[in-house]
Protein backbone atom coordinates (compact mmCIF):
# COMPACT_ATOMS: atom_id res chain seq x y z
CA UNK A 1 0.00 0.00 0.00
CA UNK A 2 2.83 2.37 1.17
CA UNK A 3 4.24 1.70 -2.25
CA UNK A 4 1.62 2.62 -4.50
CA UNK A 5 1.19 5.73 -1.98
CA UNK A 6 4.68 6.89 -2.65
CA UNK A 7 4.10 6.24 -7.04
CA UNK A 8 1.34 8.45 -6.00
CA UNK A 9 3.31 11.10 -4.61
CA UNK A 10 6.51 10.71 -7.39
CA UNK A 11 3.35 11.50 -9.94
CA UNK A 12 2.43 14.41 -8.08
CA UNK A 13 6.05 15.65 -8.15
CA UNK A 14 5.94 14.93 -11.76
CA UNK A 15 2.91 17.23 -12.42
CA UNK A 16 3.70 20.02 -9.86
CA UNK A 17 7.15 20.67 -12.03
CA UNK A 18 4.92 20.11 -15.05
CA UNK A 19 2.96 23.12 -14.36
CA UNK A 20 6.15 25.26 -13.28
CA UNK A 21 7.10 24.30 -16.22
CA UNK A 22 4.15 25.47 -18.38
CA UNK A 23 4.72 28.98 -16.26
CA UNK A 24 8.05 29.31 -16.49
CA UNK A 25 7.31 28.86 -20.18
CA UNK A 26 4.48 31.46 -20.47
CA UNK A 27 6.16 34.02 -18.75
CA UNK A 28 8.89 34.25 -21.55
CA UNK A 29 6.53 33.88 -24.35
CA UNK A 30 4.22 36.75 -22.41
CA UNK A 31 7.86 38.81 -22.08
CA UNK A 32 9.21 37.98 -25.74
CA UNK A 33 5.64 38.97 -27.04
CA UNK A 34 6.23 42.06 -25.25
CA UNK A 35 9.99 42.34 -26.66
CA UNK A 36 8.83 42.02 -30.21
CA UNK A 37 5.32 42.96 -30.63
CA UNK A 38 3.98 40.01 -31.58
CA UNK A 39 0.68 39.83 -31.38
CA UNK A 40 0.40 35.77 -32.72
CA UNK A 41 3.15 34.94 -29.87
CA UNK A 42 0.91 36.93 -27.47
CA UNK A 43 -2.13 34.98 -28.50
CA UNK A 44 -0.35 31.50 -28.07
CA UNK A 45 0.55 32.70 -24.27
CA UNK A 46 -3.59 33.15 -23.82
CA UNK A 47 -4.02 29.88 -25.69
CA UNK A 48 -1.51 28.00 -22.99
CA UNK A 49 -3.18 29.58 -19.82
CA UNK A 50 -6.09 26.69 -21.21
CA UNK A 51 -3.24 24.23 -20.56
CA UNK A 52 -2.38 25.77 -17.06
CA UNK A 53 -5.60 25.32 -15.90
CA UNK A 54 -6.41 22.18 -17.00
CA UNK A 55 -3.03 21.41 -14.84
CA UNK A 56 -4.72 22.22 -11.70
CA UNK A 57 -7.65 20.09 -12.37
CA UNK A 58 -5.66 17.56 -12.79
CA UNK A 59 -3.71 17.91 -9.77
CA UNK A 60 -6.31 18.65 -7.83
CA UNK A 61 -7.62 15.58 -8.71
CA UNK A 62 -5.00 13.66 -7.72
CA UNK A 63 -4.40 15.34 -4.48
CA UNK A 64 -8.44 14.78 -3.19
CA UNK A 65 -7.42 10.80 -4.38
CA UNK A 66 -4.64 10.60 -2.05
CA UNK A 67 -6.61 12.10 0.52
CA UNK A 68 -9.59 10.40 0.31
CA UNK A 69 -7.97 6.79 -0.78
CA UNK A 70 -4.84 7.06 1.70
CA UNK A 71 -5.38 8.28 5.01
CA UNK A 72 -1.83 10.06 4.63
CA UNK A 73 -0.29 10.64 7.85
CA UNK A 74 0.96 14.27 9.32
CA UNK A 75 4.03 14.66 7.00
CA UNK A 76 2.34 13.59 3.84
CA UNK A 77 -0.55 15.43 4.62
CA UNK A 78 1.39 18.52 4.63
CA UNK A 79 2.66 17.99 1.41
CA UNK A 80 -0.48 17.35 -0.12
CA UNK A 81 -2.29 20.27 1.16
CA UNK A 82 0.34 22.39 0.34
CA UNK A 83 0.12 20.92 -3.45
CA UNK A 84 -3.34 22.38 -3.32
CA UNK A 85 -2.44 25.34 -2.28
CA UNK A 86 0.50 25.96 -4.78
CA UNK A 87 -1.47 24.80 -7.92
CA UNK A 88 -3.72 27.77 -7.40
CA UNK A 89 -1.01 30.16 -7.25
CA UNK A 90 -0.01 28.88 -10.24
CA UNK A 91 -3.24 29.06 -11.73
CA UNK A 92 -2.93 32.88 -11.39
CA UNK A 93 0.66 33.17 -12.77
CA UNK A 94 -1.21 31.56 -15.85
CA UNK A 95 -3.57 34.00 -15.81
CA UNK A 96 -1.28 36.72 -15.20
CA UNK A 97 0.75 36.10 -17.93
CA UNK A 98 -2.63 36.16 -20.36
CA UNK A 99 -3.02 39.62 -19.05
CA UNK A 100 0.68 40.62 -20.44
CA UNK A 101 -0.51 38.97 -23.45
CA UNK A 102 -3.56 40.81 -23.78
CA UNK A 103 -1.49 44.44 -22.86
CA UNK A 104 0.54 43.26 -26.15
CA UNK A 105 -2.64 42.75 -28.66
CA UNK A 106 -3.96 45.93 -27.57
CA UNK A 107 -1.06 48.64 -27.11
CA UNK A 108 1.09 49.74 -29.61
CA UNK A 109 4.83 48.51 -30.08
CA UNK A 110 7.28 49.72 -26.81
CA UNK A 111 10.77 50.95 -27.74
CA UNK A 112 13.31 48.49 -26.50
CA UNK A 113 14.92 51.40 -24.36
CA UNK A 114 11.15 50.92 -22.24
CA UNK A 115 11.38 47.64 -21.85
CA UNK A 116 15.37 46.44 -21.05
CA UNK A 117 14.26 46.69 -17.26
CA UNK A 118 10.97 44.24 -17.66
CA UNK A 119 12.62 41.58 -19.59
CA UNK A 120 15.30 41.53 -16.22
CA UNK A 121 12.44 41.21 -13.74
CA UNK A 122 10.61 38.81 -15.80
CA UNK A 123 13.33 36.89 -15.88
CA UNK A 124 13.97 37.16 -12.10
CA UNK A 125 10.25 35.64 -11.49
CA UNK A 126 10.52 33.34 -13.34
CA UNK A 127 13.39 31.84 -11.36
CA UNK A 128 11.73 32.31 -8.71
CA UNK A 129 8.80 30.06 -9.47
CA UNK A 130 11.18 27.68 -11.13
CA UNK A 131 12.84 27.57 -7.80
CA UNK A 132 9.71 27.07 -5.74
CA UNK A 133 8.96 24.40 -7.59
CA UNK A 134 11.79 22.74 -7.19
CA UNK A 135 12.17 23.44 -3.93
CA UNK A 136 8.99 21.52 -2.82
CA UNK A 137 10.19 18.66 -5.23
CA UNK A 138 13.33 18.22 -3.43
CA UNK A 139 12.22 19.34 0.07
CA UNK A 140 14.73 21.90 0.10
CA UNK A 141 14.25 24.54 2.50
CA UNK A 142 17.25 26.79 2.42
CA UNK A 143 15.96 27.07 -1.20
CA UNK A 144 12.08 27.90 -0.61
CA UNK A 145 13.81 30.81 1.89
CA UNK A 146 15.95 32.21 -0.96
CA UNK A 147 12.95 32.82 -3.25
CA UNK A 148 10.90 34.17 -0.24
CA UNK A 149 13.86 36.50 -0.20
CA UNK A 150 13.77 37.33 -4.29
CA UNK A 151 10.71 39.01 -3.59
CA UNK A 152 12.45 41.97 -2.52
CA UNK A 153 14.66 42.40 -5.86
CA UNK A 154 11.19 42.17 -8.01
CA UNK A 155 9.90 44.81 -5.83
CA UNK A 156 12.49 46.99 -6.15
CA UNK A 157 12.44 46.36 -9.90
CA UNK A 158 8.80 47.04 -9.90
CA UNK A 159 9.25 50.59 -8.27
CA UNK A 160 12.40 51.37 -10.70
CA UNK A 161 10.36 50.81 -13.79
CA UNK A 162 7.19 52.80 -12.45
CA UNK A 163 9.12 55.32 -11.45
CA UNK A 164 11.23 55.42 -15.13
CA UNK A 165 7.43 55.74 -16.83
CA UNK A 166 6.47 58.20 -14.49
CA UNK A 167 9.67 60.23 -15.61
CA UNK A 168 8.35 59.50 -18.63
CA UNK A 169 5.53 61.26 -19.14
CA UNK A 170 6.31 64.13 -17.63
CA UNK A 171 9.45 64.28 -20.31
CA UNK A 172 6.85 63.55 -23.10
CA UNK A 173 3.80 65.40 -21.55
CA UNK A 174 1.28 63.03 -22.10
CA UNK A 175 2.42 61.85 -25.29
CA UNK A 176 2.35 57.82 -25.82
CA UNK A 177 0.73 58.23 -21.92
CA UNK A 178 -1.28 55.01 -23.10
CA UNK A 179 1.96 52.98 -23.55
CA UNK A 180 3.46 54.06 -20.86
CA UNK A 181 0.48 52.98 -18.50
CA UNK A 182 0.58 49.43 -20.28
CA UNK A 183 3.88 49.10 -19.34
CA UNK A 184 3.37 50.06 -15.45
CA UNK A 185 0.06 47.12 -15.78
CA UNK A 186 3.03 45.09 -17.26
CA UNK A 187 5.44 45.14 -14.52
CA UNK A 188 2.61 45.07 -11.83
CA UNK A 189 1.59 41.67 -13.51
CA UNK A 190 5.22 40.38 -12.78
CA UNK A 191 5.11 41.81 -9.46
CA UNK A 192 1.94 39.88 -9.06
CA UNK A 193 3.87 36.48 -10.37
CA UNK A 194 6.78 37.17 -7.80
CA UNK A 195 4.39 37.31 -4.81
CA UNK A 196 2.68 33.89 -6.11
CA UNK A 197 5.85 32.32 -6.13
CA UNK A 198 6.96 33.80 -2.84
CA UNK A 199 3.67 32.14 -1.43
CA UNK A 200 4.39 28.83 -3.25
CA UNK A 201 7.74 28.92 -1.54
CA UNK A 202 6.01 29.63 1.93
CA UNK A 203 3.65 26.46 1.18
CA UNK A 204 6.68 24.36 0.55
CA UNK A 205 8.47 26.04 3.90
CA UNK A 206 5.29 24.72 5.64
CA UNK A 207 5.42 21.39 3.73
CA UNK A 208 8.65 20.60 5.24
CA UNK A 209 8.40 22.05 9.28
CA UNK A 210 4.99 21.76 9.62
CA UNK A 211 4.12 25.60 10.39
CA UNK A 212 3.48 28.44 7.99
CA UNK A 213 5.38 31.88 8.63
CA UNK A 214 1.72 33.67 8.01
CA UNK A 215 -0.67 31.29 9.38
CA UNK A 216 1.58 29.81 12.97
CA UNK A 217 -1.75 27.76 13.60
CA UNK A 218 -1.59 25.48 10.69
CA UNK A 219 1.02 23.89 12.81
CA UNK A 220 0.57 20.01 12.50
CA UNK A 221 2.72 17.23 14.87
């Protein structure tokens, strides 16, 4: 039985970094799209959120199996729950990417000049979910405290970008103002990404000790 159980669990693994996957993907189509204006490439990011979200069915489904089928004990009950609660964070770094997609359909082009600082912080999230991810995979907790700590760098990238469009249109006066806002949406999208990852990696921190730094009463023995 405790066999099958831990097949059950590898397969979970096996989806979980299936769906980081997907996310880490979408978020450089989404930022490429961006890059290059491509509205077909922008499209395809809207078409794979379909494929994110199917993901979390899935795992979902698989999760409320183990539960109900397996009477997991403390520790794998942890893990499980926290599954459930990472898949929907994920869900929303699919959809979060969409909206960068859907920014790129309906703005005009951005100069590469406006958009050097984006493609670094969507780069940086995307680490950081690739490392949440893994960090859960390998119950690696040094590692699920180094993207909790990430956050801060994506914040500060968020605020130097704002504050470069800001400077922006008070050089231009207005002009291309509707640009510049879709660029501020932009970042605050990948802002948005780097505090779902930074709550993935608290799920995974709670995974592994049993208590979660927000929440001290979901302790579990």
């Amino acid at each position: 039985m405790r066999n099958r159980f831990d097949k059950q669990l590898q397969l979970l693994d096996e989806q979980l970094t299936h769906m980081g996957e997907l996310c880490e993907v979408a978020i450089a189509n989404a930022t490429k799209a961006l890059q290059e204006g491509d509205e077909e490439q922008a499209k395809a990011v809207m078409e794979a959120d379909e494929e994110i979200d199917q993901m979390e069915k899935d795992i979902e489904r698989l999760c409320l199996k183990l539960l109900l089928q397996q009477q997991p004990v403390a520790r794998d009950l942890r893990r499980i729950s926290a599954a459930l609660k990472m898949i929907t964070d994920m869900e929303r770094i699919g959809d979060q990417t969409s909206d960068i997609a859907e920014i790129v359909i309906s703005t005009e082009k951005a100069d590469k000049s406006d958009i050097a600082e984006i493609g670094k912080m969507a780069s940086a999230v995307s680490k950081m979910v690739r490392d949440s991810v893994t960090a859960y995979v390998s119950k690696d907790l040094e590692l699920a405290k180094d993207v909790i700590l990430s956050d801060d760098a994506v914040d500060t990238y968020f605020e130097d970008v704002k504050e470069r469009m800001i400077d922006y249109i008070k050089v231009e006066k207005g002009y291309h103002g509707k640009r510049i806002f879709d660029l501020i949406m932009v970042t605050k999208y990948l802002e948005r990404i780097g505090d779902h990852a930074t709550n993935i990696a608290e799920w995974v921190e709670f995974s592994i000790t049993g208590v979660h730094r927000n929440n001290t009463e979901l302790e579990v023995q």
